[in-house]
Structures are given as C-alpha cells and as structure tokens.
C-alpha atoms as a PDB file:
ATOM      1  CA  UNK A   1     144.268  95.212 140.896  1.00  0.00           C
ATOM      2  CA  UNK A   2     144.845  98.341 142.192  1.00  0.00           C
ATOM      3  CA  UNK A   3     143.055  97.708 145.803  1.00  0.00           C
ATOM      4  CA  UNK A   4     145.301  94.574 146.341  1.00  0.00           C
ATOM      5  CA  UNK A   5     148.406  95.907 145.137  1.00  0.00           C
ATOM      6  CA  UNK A   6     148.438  98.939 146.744  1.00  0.00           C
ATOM      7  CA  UNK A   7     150.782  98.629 149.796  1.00  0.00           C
ATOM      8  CA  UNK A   8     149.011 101.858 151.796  1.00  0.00           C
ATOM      9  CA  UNK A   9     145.535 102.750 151.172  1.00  0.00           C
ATOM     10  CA  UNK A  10     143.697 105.318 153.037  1.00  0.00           C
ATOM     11  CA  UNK A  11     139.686 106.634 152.641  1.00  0.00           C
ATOM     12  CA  UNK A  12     137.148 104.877 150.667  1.00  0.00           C
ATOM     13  CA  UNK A  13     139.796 102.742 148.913  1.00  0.00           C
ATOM     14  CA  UNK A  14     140.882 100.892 152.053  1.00  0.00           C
ATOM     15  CA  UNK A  15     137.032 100.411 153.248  1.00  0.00           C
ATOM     16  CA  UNK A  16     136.436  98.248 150.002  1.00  0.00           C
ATOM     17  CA  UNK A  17     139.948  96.484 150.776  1.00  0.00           C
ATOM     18  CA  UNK A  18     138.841  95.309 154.151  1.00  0.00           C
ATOM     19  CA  UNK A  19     135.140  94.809 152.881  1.00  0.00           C
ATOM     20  CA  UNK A  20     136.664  92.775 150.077  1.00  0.00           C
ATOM     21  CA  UNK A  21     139.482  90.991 152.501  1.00  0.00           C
ATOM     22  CA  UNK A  22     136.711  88.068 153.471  1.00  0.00           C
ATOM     23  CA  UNK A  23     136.694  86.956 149.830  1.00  0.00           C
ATOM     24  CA  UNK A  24     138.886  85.029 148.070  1.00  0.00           C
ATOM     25  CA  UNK A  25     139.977  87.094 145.339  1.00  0.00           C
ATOM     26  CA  UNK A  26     142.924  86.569 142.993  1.00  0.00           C
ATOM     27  CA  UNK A  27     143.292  89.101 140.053  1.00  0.00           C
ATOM     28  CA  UNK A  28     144.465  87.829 136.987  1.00  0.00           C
ATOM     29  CA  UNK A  29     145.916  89.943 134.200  1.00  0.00           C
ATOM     30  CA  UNK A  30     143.630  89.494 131.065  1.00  0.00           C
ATOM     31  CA  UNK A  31     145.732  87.620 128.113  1.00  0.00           C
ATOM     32  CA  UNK A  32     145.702  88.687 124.768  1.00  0.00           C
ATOM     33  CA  UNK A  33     142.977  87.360 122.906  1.00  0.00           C
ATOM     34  CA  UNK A  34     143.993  85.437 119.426  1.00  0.00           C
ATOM     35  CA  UNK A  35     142.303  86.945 115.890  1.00  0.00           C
ATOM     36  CA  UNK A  36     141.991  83.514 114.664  1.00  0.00           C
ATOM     37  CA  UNK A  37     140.265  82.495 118.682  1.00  0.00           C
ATOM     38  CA  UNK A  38     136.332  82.325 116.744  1.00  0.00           C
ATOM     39  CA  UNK A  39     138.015  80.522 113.669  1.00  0.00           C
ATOM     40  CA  UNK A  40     139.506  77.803 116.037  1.00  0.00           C
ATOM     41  CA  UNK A  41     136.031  77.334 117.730  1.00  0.00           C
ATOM     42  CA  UNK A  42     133.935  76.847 114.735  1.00  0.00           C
ATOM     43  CA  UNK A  43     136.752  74.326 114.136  1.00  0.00           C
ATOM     44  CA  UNK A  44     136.205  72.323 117.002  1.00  0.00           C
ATOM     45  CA  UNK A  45     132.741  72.230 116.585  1.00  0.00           C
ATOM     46  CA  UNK A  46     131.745  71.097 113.458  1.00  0.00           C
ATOM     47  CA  UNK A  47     128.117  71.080 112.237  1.00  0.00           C
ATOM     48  CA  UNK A  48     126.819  67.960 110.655  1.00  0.00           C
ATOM     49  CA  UNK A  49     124.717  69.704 108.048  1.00  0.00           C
ATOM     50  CA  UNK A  50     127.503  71.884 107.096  1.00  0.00           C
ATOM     51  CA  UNK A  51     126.799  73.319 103.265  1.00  0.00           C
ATOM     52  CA  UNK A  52     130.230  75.332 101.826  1.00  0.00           C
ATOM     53  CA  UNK A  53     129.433  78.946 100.448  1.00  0.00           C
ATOM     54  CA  UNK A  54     129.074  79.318  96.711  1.00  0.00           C
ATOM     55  CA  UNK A  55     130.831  82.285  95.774  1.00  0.00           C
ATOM     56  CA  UNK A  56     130.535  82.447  92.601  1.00  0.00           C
ATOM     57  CA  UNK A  57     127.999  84.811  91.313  1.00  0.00           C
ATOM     58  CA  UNK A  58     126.872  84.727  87.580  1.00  0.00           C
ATOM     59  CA  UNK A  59     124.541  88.533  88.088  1.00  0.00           C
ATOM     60  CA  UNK A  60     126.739  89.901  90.301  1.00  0.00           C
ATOM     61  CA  UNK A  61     126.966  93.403  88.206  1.00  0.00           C
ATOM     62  CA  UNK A  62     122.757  93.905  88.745  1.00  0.00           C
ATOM     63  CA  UNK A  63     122.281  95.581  91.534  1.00  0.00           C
ATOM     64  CA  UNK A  64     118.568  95.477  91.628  1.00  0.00           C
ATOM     65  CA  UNK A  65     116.414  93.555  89.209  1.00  0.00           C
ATOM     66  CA  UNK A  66     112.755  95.048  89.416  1.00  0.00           C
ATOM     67  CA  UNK A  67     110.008  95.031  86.648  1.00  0.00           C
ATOM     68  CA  UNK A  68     107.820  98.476  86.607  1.00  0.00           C
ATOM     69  CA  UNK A  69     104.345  98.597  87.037  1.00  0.00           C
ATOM     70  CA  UNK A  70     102.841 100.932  84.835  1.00  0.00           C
ATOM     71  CA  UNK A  71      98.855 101.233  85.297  1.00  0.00           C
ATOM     72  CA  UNK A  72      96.736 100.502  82.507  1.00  0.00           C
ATOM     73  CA  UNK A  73      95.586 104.061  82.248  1.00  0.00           C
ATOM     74  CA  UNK A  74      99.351 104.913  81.664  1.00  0.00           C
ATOM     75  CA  UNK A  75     100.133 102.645  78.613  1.00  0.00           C
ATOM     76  CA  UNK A  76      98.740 105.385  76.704  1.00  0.00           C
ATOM     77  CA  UNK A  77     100.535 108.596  77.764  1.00  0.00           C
ATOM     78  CA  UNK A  78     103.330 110.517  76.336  1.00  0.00           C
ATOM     79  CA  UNK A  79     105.645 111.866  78.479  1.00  0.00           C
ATOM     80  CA  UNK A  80     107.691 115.045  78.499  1.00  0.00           C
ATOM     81  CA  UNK A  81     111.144 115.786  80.334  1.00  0.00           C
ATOM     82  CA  UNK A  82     112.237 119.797  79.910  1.00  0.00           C
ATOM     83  CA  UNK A  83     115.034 121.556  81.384  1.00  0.00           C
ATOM     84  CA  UNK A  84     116.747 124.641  81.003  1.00  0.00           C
ATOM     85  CA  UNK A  85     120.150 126.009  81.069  1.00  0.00           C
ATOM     86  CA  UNK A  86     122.073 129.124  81.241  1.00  0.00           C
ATOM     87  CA  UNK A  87     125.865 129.848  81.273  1.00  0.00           C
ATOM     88  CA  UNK A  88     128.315 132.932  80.255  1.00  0.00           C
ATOM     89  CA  UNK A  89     127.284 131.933  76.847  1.00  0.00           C
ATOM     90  CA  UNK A  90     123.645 132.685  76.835  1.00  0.00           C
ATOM     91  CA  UNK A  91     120.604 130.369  77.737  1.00  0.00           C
ATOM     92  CA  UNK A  92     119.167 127.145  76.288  1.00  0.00           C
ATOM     93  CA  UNK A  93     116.281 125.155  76.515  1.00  0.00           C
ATOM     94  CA  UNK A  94     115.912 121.313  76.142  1.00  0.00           C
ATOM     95  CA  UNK A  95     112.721 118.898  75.833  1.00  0.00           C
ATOM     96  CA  UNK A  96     112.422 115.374  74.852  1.00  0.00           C
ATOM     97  CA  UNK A  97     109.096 113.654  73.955  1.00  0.00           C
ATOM     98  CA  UNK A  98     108.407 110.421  74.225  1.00  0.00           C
ATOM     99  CA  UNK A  99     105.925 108.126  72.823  1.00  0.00           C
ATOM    100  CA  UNK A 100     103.947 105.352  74.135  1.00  0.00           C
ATOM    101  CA  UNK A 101     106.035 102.820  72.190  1.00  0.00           C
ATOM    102  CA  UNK A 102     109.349 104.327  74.111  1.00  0.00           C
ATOM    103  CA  UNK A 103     110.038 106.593  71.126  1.00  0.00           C
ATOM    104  CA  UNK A 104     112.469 109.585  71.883  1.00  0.00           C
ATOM    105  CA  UNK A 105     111.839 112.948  70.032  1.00  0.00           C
ATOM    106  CA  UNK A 106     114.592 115.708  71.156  1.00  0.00           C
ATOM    107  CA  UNK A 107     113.746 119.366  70.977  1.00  0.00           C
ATOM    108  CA  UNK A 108     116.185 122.187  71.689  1.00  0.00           C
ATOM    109  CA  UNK A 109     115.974 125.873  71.457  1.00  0.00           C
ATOM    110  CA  UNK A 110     118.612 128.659  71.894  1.00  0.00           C
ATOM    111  CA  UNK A 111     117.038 132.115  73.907  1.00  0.00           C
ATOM    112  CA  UNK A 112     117.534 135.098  72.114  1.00  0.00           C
ATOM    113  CA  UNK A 113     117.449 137.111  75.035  1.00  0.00           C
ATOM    114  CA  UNK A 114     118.014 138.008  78.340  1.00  0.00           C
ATOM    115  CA  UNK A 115     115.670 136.296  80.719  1.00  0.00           C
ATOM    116  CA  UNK A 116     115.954 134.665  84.330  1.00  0.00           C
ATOM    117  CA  UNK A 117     116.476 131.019  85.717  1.00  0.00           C
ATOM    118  CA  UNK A 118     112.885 130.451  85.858  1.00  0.00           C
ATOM    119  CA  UNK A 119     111.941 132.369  82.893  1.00  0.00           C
ATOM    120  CA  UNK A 120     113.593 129.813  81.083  1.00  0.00           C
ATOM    121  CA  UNK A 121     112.465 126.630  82.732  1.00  0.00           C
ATOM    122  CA  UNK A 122     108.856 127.769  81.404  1.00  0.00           C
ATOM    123  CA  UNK A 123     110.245 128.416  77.894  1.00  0.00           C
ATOM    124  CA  UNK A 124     111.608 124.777  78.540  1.00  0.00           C
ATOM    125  CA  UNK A 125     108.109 123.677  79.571  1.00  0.00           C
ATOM    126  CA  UNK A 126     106.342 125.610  77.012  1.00  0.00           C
ATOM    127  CA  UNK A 127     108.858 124.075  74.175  1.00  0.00           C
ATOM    128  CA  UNK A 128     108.123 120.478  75.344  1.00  0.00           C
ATOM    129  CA  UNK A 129     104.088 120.730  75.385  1.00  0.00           C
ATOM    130  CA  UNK A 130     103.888 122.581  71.913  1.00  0.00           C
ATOM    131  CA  UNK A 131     105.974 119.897  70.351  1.00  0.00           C
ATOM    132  CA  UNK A 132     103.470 117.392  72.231  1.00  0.00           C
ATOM    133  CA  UNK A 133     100.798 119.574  70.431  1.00  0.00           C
ATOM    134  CA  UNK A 134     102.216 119.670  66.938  1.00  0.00           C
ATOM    135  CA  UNK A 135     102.035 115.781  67.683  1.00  0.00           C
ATOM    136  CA  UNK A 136      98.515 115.759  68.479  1.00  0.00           C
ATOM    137  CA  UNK A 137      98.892 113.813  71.520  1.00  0.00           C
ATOM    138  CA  UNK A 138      95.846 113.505  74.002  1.00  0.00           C
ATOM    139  CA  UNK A 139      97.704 112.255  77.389  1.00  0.00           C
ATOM    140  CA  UNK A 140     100.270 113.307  78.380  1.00  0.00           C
ATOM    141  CA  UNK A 141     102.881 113.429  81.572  1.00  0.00           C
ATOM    142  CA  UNK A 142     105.143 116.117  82.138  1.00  0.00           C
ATOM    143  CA  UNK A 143     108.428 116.242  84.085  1.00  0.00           C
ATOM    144  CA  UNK A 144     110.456 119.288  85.473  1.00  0.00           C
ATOM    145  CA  UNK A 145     113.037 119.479  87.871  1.00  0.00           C
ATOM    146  CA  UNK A 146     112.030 122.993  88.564  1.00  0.00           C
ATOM    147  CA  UNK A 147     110.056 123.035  91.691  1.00  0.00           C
ATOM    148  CA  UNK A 148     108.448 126.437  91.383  1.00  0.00           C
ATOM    149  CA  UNK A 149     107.489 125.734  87.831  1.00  0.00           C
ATOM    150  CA  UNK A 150     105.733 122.293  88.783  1.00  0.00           C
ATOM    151  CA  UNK A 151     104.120 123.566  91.942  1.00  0.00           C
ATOM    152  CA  UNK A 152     102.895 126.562  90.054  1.00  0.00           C
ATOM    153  CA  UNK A 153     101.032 124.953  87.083  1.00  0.00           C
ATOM    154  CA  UNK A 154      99.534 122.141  89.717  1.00  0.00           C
ATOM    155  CA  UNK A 155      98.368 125.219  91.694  1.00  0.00           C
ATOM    156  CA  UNK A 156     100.364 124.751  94.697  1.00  0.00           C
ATOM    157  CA  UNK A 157     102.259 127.638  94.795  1.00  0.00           C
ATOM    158  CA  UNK A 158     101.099 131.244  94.108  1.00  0.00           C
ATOM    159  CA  UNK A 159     102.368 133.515  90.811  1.00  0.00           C
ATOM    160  CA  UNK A 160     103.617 136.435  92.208  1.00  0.00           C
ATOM    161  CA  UNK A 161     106.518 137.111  89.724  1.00  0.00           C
ATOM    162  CA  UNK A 162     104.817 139.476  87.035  1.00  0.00           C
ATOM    163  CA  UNK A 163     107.488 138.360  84.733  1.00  0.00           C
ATOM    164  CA  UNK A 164     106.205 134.788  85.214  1.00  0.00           C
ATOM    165  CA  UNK A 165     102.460 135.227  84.768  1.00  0.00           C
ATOM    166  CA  UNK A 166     102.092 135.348  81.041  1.00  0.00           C
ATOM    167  CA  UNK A 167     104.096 131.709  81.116  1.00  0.00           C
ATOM    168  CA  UNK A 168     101.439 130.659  83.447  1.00  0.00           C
ATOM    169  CA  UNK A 169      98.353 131.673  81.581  1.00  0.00           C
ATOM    170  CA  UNK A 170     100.287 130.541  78.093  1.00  0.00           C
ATOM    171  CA  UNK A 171     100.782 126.915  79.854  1.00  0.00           C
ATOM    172  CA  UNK A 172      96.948 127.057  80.720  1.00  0.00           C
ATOM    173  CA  UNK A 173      95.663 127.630  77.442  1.00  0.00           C
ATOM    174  CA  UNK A 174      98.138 125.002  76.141  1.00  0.00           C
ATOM    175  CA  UNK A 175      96.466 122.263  78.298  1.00  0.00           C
ATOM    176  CA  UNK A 176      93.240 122.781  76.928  1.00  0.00           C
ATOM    177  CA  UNK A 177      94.765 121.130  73.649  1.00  0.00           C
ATOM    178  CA  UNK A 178      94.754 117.528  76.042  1.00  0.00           C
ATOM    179  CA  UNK A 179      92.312 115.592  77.096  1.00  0.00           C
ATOM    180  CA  UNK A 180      94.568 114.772  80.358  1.00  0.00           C
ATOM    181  CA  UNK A 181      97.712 116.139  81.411  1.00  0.00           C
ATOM    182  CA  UNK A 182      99.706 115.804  84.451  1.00  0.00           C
ATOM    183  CA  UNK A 183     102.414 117.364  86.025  1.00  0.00           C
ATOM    184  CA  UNK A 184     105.513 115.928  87.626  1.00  0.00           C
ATOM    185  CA  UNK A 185     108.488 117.272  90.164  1.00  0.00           C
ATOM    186  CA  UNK A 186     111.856 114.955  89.675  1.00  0.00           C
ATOM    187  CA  UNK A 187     115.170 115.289  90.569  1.00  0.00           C
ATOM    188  CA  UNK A 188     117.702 117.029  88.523  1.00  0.00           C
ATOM    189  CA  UNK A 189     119.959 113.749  88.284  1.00  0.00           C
ATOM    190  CA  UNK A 190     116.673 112.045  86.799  1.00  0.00           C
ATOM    191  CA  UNK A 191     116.634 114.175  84.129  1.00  0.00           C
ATOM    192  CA  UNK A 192     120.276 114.218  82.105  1.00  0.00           C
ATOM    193  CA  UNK A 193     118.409 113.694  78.944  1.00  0.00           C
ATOM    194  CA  UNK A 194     116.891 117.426  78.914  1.00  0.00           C
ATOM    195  CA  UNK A 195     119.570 118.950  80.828  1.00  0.00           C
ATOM    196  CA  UNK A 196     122.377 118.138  77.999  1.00  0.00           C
ATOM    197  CA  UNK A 197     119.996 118.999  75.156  1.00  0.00           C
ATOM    198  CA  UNK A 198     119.221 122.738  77.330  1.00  0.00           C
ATOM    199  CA  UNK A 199     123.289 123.042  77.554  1.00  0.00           C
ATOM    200  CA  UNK A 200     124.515 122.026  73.939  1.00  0.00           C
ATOM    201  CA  UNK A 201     121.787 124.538  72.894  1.00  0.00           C
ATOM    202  CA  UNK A 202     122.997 127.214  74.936  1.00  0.00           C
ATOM    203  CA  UNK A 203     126.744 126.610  74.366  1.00  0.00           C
ATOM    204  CA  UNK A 204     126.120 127.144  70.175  1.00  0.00           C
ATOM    205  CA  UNK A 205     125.997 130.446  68.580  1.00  0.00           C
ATOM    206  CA  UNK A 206     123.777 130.436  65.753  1.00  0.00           C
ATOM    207  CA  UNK A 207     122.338 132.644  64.007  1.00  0.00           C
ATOM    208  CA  UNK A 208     119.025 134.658  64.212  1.00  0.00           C
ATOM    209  CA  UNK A 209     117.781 132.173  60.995  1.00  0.00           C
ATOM    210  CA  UNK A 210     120.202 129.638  61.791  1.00  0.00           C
ATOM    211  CA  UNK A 211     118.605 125.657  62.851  1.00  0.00           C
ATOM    212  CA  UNK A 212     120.590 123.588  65.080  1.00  0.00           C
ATOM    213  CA  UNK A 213     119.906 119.733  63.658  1.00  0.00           C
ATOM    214  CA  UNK A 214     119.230 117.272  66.024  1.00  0.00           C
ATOM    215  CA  UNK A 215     122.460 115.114  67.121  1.00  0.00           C
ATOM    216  CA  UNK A 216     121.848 111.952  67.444  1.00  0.00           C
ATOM    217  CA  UNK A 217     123.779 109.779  70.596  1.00  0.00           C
ATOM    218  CA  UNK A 218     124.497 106.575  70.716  1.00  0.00           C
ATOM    219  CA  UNK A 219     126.149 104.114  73.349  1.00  0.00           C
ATOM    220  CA  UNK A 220     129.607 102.499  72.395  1.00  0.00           C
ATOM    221  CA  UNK A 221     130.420  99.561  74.573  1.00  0.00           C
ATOM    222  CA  UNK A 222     133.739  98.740  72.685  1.00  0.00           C
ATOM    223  CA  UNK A 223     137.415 100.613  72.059  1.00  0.00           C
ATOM    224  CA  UNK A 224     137.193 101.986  68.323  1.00  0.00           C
ATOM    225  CA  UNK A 225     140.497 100.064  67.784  1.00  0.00           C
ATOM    226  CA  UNK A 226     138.281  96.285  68.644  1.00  0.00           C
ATOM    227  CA  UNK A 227     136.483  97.432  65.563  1.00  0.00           C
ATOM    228  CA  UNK A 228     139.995  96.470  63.493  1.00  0.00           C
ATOM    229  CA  UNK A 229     140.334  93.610  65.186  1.00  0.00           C
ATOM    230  CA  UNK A 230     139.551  90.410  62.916  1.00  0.00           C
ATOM    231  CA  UNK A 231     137.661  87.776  65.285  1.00  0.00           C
ATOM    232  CA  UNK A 232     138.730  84.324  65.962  1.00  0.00           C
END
C-alpha cells in the first residue's frame, strides 16, 4: 500500500515500485473478519453422519477414577505416617498406624522440652514405630515428610548432627523388632493426617502426668439444621 500510494519515492522504495510497475497489482484493504465467519461455514456444509454432543454428564464431579495396585507382598504391611510440629506454644509429635484391614490408630505426644525441627521429626518417627512394636507387627512401611530423616535411616545421607545420632542408632535397634521395614519420603500435603495430630498436640498444655485422649474426627456431609428437618 504504501509503495503505490506514495506520490514521491526515492532509494530502495522506488526500485521495488518500478520492479513491481510490470505487474498488475491492486491492493485491497483487508475487511473485517465476522466471529460467527467458521459458524456460518460448518453451516453450509453439513456432514451426513452428523451425531449432536451429549452434554450431559452423570460423573462429572470424578476427576480421575483409578483402582490401586497394591503387590501381593504389600497386602500384609502396616503402614506408618509421622510428623512433627512446633509453634510459640511448644512442640508436638503425631503418628498414625494403620492396619492391613485399613484400620487407623492415632498417636500423639506433647515434647517436654526444648529440641530442634529435626529432633522432633525423629521423636515423631520413633513414636510411630514403638506403637507399631507394642502392636507386634512384622511388616511394616513408614512415611515421613522429613527428607533428612528418611534419607538418613535408608543410609543415604550421612549423620553428622551429634544431637541426631542417638535417634539414629535408637531407630536401628527398633527395626530389629521387624522382620521387614521400609522407609518412605512423601510430600507434606500427603500427609495432613500426622501433621494435625503433631499440631493439636503441641497447641495443648497438659500437664507433666496429664494424657491427652484421642479425638476422634468424623466427616459431616450435611448442615446440622437438615438433621431437624422431617423428610418427605
């Protein structure tokens, strides 16, 4: 547009102008192209095996629908989640067993003392595999989300905190009790279950005698009020 509209062109501009000049070239200001231009064309050509959509979708709240596959030498195992928590309050330390048969056992403990992060992720870890112990279990499957205190009992990463050694060589004799155990890194969101049992123990203050009992939680899909409510 702008080489044959220009009245005076000078330099490289008016070479293409004259180098252009031999064809027959009209420009043509681009019209504004209709939303609804695709719509109209799958209008005027209709398909013969045309299905309409469904929308209607009776699962559409599942996002995923997946079965587990749990190995056979699995079945058997207990498993172990611990966590740890510590606040202006003081620390706490949660652990939840639970059995082949999808049993849950909650453990919590309240720290008497002053003590580090990690400290108290192995008090966590040392709560949750003497209550797996006291239950005699043989096979069992621990999970942390502590990194250093996973990698550290698989042997991955070296003890060097002096502080920390004693938990290590505790854990160690502890494992002898099984006739497998494993050890598991998972994310902290994976493991809710510990991590509230670990903070409503460290939010409490009891006494140096004093028990917490175990709260039990449940799920309440309905208003209290629909409980008043006299069905139809």
């Amino acid at each position: 547009m702008y080489i044959f509209e220009k009245p005076a062109l000078t330099g490289r501009i008016a070479r293409w102008q004259i180098l252009l000049s031999e064809f027959d070239i009209v420009y043509v200001t681009q019209k504004a192209i209709k939303g609804s231009a695709l719509a109209d064309y799958l209008a005027q050509q209709p398909i013969n095996d045309y299905q309409p959509m469904h929308p209607e979708f009776p699962d559409e709240d599942i996002v995923t629908l997946f079965e587990e596959e749990v190995e056979d030498e699995d079945r058997d195992k207990w498993i172990v989640w611990f966590d740890s928590a510590s606040n202006a309050l003081g620390h706490g330390v949660g652990a939840v067993l639970v059995s082949p048969n999808e049993q849950y056992i909650p453990f919590t403990a309240r720290l008497g003392f002053d003590c580090t992060n990690n400290i108290a992720e192995y008090e966590a870890c040392a709560l949750g595999i003497q209550s797996a112990i006291d239950f005699k279990v043989k096979l069992l499957k621990v999970y942390g989300d502590s990194a250093l205190v996973i990698h550290q009992l698989i042997g991955e990463w070296e003890t060097r905190d002096h502080m920390l050694v004693p938990y290590q060589a505790c854990i160690r004799k502890m494992i002898e009790f099984f006739d497998d155990i494993s050890f598991h890194h998972i994310p902290i969101e994976e493991n809710q279950i510990a991590d509230a049992l670990a903070t409503l123990a460290s939010m409490f203050q009891l006494t140096p005698h004093g028990d917490l009992s175990y709260i039990e939680f449940k799920c309440r899909g309905k208003f209290a009020y629909c409980c008043l409510i006299e069905e139809k």
